[in-house]
Each structure stands twice: as structure tokens, then as C-alpha cells.
N, C-alpha and C. Protein backbone atom coordinates (compact mmCIF):
# COMPACT_ATOMS: atom_id res chain seq x y z
N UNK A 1 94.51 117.48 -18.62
CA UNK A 1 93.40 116.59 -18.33
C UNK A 1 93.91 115.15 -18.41
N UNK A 2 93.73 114.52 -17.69
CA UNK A 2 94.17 112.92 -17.21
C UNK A 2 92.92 112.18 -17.74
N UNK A 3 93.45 111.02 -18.52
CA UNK A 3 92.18 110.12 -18.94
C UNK A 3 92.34 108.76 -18.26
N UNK A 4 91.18 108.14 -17.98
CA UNK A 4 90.58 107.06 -17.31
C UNK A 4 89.71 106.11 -17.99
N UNK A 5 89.79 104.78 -17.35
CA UNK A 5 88.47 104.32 -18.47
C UNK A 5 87.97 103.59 -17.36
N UNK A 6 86.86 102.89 -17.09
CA UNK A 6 85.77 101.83 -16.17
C UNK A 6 84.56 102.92 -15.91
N UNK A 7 83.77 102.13 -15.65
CA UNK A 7 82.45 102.52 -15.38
C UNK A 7 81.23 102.30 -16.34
N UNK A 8 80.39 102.99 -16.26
CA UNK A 8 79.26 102.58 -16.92
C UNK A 8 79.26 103.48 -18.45
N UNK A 9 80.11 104.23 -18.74
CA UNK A 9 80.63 104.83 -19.80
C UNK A 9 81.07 104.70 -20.40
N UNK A 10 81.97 103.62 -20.16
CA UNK A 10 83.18 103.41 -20.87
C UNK A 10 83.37 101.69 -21.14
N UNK A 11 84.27 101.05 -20.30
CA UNK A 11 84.22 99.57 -19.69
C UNK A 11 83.33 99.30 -18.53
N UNK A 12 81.96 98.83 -19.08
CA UNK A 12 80.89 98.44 -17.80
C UNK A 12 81.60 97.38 -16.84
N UNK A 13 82.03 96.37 -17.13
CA UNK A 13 82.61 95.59 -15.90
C UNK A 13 83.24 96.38 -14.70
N UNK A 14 83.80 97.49 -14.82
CA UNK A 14 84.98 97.85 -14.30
C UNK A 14 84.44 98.86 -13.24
N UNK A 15 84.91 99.31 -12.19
CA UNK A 15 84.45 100.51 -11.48
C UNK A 15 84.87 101.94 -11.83
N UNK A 16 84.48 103.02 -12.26
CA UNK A 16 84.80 104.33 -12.57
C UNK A 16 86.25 104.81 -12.35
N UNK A 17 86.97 104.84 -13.88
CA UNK A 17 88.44 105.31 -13.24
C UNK A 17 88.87 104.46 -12.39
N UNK A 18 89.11 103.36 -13.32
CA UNK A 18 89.84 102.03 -12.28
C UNK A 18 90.73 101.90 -12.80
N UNK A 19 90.90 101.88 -14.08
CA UNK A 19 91.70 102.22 -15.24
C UNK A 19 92.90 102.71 -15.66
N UNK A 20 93.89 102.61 -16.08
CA UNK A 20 95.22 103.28 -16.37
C UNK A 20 96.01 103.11 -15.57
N UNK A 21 97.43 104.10 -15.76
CA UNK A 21 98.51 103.85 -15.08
C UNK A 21 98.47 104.39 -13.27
N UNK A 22 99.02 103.45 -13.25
CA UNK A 22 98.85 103.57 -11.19
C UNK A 22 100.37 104.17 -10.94
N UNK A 23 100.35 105.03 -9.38
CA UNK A 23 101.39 105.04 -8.77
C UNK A 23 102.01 103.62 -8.28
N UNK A 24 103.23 103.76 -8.80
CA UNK A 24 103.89 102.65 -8.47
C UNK A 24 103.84 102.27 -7.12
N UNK A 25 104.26 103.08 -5.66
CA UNK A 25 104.07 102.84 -4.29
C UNK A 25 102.78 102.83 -3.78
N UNK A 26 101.59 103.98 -4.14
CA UNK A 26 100.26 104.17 -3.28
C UNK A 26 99.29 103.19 -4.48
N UNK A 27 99.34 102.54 -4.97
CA UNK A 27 98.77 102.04 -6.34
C UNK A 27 97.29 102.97 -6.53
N UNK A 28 97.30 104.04 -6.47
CA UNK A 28 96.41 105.44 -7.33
C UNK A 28 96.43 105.46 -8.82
N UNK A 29 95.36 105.25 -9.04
CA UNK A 29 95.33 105.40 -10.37
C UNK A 29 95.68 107.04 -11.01
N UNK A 30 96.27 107.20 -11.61
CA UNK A 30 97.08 108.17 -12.22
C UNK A 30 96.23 108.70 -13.31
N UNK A 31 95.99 107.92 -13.95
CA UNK A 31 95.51 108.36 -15.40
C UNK A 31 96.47 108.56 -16.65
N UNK A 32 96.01 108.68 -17.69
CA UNK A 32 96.99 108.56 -18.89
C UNK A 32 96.71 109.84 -19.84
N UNK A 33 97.56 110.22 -20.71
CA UNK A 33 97.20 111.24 -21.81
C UNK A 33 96.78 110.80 -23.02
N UNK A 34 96.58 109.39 -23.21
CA UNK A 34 95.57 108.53 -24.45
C UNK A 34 95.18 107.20 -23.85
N UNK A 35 94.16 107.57 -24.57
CA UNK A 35 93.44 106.14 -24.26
C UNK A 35 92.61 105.38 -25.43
N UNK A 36 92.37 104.22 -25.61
CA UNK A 36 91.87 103.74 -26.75
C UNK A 36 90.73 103.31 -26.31
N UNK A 37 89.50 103.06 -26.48
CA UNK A 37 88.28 102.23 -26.41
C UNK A 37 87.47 102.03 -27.53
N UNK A 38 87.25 100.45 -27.10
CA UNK A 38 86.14 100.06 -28.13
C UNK A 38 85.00 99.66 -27.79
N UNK A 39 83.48 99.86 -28.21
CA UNK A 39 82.99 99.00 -27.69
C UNK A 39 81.66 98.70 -28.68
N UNK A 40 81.26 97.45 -28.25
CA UNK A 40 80.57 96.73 -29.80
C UNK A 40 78.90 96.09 -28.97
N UNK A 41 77.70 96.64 -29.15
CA UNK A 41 76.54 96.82 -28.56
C UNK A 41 75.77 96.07 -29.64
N UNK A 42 74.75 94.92 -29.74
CA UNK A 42 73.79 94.27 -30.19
C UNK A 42 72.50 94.90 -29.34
N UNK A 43 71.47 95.54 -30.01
CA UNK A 43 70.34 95.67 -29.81
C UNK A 43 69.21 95.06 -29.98
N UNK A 44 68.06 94.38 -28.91
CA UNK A 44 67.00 93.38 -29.11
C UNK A 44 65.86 94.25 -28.60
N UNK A 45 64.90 94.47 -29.28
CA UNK A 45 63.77 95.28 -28.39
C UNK A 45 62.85 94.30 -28.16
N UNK A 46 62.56 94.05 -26.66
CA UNK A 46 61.21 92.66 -26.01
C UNK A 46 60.22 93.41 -26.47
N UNK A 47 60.11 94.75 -25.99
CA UNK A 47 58.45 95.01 -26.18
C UNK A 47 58.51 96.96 -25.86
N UNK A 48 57.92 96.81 -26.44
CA UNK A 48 57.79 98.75 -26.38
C UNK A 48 59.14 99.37 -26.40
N UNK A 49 58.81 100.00 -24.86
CA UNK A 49 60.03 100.80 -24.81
C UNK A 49 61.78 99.98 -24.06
N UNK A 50 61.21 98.43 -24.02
CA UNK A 50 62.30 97.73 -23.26
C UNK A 50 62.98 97.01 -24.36
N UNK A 51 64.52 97.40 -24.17
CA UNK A 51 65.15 96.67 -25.08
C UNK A 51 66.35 95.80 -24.07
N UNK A 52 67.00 94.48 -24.89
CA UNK A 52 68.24 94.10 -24.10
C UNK A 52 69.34 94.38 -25.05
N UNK A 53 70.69 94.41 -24.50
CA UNK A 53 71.41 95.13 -25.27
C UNK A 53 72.97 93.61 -24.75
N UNK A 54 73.36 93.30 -25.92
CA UNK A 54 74.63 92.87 -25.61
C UNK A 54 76.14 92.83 -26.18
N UNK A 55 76.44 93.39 -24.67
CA UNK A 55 77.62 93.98 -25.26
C UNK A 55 79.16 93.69 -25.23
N UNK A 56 80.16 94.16 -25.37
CA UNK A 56 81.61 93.90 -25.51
C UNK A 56 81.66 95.39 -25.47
N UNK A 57 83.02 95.60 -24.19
CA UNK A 57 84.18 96.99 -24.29
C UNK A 57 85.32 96.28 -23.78
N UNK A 58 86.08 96.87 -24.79
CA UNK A 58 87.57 96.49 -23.96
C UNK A 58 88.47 98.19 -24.78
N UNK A 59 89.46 98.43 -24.08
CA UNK A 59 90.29 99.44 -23.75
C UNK A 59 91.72 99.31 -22.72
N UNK A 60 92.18 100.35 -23.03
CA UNK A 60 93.51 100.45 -22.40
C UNK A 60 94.01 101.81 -22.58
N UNK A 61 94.78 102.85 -21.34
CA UNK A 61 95.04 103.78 -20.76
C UNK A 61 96.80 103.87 -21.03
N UNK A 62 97.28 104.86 -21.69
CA UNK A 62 98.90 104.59 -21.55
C UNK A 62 99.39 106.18 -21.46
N UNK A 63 100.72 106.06 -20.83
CA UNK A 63 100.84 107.89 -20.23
C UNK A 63 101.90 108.43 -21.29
N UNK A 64 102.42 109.58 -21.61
CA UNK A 64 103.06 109.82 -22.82
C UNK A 64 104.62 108.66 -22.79
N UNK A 65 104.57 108.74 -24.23
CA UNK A 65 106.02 107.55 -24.26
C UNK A 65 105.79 106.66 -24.08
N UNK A 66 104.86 105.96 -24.06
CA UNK A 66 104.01 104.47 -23.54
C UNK A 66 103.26 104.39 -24.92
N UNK A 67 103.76 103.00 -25.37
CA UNK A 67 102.55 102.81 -26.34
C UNK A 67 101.60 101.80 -26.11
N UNK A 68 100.80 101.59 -26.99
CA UNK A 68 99.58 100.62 -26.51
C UNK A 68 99.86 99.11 -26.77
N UNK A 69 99.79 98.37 -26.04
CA UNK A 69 100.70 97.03 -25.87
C UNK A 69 99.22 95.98 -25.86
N UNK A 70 99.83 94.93 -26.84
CA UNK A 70 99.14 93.57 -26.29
C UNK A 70 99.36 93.05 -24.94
N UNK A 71 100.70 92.95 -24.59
CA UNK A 71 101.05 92.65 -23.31
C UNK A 71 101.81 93.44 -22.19
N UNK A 72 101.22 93.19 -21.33
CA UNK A 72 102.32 93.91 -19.89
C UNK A 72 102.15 93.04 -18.93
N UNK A 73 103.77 93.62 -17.89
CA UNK A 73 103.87 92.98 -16.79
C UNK A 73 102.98 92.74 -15.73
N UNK A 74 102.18 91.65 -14.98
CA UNK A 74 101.95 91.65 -13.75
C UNK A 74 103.52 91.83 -12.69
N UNK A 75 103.19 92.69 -12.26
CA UNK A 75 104.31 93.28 -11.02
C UNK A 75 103.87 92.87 -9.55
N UNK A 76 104.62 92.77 -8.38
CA UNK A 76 104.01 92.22 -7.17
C UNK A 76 104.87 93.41 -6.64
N UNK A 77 104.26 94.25 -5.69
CA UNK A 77 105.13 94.79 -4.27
C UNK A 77 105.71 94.02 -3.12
N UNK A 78 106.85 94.63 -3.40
CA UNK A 78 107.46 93.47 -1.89
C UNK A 78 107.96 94.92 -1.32
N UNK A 79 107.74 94.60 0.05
CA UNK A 79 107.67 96.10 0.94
C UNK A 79 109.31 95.90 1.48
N UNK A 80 110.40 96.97 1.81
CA UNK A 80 111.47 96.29 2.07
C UNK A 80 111.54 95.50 3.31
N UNK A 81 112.14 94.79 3.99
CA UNK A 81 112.76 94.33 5.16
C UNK A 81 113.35 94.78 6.11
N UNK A 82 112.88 95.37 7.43
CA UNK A 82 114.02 95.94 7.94
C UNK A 82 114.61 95.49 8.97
N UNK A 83 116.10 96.18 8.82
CA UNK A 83 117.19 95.64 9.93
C UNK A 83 117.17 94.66 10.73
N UNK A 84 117.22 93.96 11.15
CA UNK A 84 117.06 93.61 12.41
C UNK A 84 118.29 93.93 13.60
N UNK A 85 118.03 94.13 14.72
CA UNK A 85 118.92 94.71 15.55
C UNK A 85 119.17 93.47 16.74
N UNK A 86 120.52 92.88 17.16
CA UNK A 86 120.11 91.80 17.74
C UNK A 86 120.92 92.05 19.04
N UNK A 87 120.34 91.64 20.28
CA UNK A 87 120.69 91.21 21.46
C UNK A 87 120.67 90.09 22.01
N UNK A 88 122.09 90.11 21.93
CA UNK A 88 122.50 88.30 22.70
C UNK A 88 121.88 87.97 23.96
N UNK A 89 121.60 88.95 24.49
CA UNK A 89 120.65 88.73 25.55
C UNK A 89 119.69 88.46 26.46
N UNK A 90 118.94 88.59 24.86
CA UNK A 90 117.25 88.63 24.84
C UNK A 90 116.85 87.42 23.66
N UNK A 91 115.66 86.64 24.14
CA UNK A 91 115.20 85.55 23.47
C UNK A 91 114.83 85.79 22.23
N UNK A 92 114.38 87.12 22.06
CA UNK A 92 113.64 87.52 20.43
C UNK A 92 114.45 88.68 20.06
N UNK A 93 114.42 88.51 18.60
CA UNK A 93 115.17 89.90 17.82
C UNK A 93 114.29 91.05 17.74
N UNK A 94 114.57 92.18 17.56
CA UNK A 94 113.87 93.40 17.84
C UNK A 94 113.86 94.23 16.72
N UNK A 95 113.31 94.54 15.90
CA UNK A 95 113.31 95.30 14.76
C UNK A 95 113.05 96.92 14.77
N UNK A 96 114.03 97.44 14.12
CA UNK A 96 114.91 98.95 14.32
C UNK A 96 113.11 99.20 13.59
N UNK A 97 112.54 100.60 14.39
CA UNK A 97 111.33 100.87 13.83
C UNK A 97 111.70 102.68 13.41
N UNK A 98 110.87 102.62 12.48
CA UNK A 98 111.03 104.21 11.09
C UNK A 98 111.75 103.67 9.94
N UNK A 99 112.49 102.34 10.01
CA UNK A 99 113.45 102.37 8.74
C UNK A 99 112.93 102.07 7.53
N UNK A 100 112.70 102.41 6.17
CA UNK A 100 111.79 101.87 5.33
C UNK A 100 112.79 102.72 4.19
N UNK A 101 113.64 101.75 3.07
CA UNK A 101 114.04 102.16 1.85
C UNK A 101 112.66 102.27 0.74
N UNK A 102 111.88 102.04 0.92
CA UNK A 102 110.92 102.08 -0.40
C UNK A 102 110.42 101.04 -0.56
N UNK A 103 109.68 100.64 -1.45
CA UNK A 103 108.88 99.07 -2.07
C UNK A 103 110.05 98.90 -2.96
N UNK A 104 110.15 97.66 -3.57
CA UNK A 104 110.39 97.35 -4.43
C UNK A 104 109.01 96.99 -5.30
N UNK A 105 109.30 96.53 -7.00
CA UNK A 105 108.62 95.85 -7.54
C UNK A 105 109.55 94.23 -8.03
N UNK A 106 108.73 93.20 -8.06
CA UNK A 106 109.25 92.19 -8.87
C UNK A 106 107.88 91.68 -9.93
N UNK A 107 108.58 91.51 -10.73
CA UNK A 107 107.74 90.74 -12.22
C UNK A 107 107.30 89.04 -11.74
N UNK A 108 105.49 89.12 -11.98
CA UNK A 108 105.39 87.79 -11.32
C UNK A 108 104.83 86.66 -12.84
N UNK A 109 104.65 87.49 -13.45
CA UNK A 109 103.95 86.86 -14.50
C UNK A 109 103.46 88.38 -15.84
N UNK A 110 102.87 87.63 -16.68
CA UNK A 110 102.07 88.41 -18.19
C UNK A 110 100.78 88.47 -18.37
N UNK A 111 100.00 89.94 -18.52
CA UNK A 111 98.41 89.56 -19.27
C UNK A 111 98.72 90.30 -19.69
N UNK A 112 97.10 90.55 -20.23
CA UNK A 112 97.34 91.29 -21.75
C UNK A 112 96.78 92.09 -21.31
N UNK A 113 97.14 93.78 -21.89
CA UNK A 113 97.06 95.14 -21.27
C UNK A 113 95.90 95.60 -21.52
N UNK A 114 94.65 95.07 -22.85
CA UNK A 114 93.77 95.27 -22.53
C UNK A 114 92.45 94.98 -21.66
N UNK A 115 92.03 95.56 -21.35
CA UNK A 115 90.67 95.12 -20.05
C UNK A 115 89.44 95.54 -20.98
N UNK A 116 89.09 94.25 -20.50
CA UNK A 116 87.95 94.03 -21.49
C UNK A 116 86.42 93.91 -20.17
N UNK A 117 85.36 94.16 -20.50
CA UNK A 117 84.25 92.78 -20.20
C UNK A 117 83.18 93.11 -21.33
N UNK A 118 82.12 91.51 -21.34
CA UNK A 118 81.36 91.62 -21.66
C UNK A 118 80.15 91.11 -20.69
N UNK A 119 78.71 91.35 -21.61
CA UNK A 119 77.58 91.28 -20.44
C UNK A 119 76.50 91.61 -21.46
N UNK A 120 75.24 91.61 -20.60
CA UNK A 120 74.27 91.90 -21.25
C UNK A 120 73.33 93.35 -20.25
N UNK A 121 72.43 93.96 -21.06
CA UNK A 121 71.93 94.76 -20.27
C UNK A 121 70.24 94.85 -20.75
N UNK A 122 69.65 95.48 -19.53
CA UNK A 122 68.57 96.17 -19.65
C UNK A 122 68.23 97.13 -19.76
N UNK A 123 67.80 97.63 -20.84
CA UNK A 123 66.93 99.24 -21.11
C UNK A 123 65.65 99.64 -21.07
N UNK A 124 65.64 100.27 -20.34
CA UNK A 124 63.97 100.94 -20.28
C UNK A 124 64.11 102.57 -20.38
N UNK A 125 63.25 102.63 -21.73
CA UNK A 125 63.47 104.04 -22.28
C UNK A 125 61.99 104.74 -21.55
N UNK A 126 62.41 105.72 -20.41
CA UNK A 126 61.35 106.84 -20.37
C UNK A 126 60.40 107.00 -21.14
N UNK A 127 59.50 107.07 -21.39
CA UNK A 127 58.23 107.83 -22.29
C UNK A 127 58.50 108.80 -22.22
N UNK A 128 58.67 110.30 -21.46
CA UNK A 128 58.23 111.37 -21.53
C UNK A 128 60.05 112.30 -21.72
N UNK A 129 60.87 111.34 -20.55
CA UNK A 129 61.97 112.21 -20.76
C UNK A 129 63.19 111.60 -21.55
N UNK A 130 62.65 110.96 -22.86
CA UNK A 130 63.69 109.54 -23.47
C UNK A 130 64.85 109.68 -23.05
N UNK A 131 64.79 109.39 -21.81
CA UNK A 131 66.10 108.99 -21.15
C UNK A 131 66.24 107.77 -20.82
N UNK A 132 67.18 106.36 -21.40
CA UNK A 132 67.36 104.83 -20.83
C UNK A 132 67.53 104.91 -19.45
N UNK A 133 67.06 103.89 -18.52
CA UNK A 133 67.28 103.56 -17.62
C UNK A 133 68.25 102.20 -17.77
N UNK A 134 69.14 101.88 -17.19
CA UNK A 134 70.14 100.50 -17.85
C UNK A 134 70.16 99.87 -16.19
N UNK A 135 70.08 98.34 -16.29
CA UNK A 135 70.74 97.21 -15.42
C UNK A 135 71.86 96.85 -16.29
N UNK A 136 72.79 97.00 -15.50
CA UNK A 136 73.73 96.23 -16.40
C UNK A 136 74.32 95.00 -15.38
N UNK A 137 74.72 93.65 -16.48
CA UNK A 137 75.28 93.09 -15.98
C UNK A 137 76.60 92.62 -16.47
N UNK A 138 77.41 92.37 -16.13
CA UNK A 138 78.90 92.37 -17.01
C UNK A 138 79.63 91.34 -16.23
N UNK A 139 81.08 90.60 -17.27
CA UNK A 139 81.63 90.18 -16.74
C UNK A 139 83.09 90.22 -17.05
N UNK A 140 84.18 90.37 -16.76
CA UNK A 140 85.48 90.60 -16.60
C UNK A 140 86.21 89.16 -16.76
N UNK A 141 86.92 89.19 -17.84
CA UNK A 141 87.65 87.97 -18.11
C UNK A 141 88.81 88.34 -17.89
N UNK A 142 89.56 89.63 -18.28
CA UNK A 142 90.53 90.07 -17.67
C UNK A 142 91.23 90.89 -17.05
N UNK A 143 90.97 90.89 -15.77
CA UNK A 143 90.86 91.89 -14.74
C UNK A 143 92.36 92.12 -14.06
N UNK A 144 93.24 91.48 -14.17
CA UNK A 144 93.91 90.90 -13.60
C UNK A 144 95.48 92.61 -13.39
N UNK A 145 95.26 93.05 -12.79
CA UNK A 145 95.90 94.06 -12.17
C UNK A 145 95.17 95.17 -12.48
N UNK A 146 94.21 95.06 -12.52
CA UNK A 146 92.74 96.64 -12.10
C UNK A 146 92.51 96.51 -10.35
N UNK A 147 92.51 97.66 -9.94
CA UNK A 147 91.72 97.39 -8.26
C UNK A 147 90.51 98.47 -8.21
N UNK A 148 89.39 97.80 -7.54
CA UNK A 148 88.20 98.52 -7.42
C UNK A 148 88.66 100.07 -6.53
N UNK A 149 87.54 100.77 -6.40
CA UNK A 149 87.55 102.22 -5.89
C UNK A 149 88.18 101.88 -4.04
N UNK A 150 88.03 100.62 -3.92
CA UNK A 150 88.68 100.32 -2.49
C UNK A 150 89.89 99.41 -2.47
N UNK A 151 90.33 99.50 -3.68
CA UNK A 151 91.83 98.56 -3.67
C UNK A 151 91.96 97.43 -3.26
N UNK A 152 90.61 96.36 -3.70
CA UNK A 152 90.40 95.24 -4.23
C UNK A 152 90.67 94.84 -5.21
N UNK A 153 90.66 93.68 -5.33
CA UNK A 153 90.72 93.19 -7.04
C UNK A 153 89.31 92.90 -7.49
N UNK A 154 89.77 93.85 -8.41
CA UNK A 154 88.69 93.85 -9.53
C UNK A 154 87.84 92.39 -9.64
N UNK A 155 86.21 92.80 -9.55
CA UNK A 155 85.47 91.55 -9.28
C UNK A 155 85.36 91.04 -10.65
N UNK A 156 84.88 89.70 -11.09
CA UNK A 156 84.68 88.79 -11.89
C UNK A 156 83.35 89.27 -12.95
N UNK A 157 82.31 89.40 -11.70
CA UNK A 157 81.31 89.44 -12.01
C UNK A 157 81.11 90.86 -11.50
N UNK A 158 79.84 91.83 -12.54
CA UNK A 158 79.32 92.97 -11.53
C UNK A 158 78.37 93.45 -12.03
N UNK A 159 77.42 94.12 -11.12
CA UNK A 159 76.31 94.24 -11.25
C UNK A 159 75.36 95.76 -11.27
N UNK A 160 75.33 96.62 -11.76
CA UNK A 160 75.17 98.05 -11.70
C UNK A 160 73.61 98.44 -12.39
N UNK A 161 73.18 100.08 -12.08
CA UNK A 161 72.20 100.65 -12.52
C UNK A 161 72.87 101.77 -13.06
N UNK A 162 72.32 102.26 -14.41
CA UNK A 162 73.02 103.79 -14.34
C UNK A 162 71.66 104.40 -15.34
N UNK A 163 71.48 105.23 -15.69
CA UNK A 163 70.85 106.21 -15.96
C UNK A 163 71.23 107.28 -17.31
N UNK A 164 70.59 107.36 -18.81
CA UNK A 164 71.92 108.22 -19.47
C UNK A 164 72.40 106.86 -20.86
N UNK A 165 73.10 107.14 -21.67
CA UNK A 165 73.39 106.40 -23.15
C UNK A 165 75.02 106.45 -22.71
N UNK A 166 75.45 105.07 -23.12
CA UNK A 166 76.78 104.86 -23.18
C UNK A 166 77.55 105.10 -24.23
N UNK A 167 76.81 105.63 -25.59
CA UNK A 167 78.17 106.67 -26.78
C UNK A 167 77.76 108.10 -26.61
């Protein structure tokens, strides 16, 4: 079993299994065999069954032989270069096509390996089937090599509904 962390379960800022170690070439999140999470919830009830809730999660995903780090590399892909094939002949160079050694990685910079956000939320507890209904709103201070479920970078800000208790 492969572990993950983002979503409304775990790290609300984050998108579901955004989390952990990626393939180095397809950047797929992989998943890890430990994972740490914390997360620290203030409860305010407005009125009846509506409460606001504010919170802090932060966590981090590491695969065996990996330990859990304050810091890791930001890495950049550089895709290789290929050949060029030249004719004295012709005004433009022509590039040999299929050739591809692999990506490289290079080291562009440091954050810190945990991913955190905080935010505040809304609860509205069912009457009949005490089940919360949650708005959540969250925000990501450090996002900085997570990519959303479409291999974006991880947004700043985000905005979700979910349904269900987050411990």
C-alpha cells in the first residue's frame, strides 16, 4: 500500500494525493511507505449546528531509506538536446528526430520538505444524519514543488466542499 497526503483529509490546501515522492521523468506521484501528518483545528460554534473551524496541516511523504527532512532540493528538468545534423547547403540546421538520452535533473534552489496550509472552514452539522458538511478555505505558503491532479503548480489559494470529519 503506497501512502499519499493532500486533500480534504489530510492537507486541505492541497489536491488529493498530490503529495509524496514523484517519478523523476513522468513527475507521477508515486507515493511513499511513511508518512507523517499533523494537524491542529480551533473550534468556534456561531449558532446551533454551525461551527467555524481554524486550522493548520502540514506533512510530508518519504519512500523507504528516505528520512523525513526539514529541507529538500527544488530540482528543474532539462529535457536533453538533440544532435543537430548540418548541411552546408541548406540555410537552416535540421534536427536528427527519435533521438532522446533521457531528462536530466539540475538543483535550482531549497524549501522545506514539509507542505503545509492553513485556512479556515465552515461546518454545518446535519440534524438528522450528524454528518458535517465543510467549505473549506485554505491557503498554501509552501507549495513549492507539489503539482495539482493536472500538473500545475500547486495553487496559493483554494477553495473546496467536502462532506464527512477530517480525524
Amino acid at each position: 500500500e503506497r501512502l499519499f497526503l493532500g486533500g480534504e483529509y489530510s492537507i486541505r490546501g492541497f489536491d488529493i494525493r498530490s503529495i509524496g515522492p514523484r517519478d523523476k521523468d513522468t513527475q507521477l506521484v508515486l507515493g511513499g511507505n511513511k508518512s507523517l501528518l499533523v494537524n491542529a483545528e480551533y473550534l468556534i460554534t456561531i449558532a446551533g449546528p454551525v461551527r467555524l473551524v481554524l486550522f493548520a496541516d502540514a506533512g510530508q511523504v518519504r519512500n523507504l531509506g528516505e528520512s523525513f527532512a526539514w529541507k529538500e532540493d527544488i530540482v528543474e528538468i532539462v529535457p536533453p538536446a538533440p544532435p543537430l545534423l548540418f548541411d552546408p547547403f541548406a540555410t537552416t540546421s535540421l534536427r536528427e528526430l527519435g533521438v532522446s538520452a533521457g531528462n536530466t535533473q539540475r538543483v535550482i534552489g531549497e524549501t522545506t520538505a514539509w507542505k503545509a496550509s492553513t485556512g479556515a472552514e465552515i461546518r454545518f452539522f446535519m440534524p438528522v444524519l450528524n454528518v458535517p458538511f465543510r467549505l473549506i478555505f485554505a491557503h498554501n505558503p509552501n507549495r513549492t514543488g507539489v503539482l495539482d491532479n493536472q500538473f500545475q503548480p500547486a495553487k496559493r489559494f483554494t477553495f473546496r466542499f467536502a462532506v464527512g470529519t477530517t480525524f
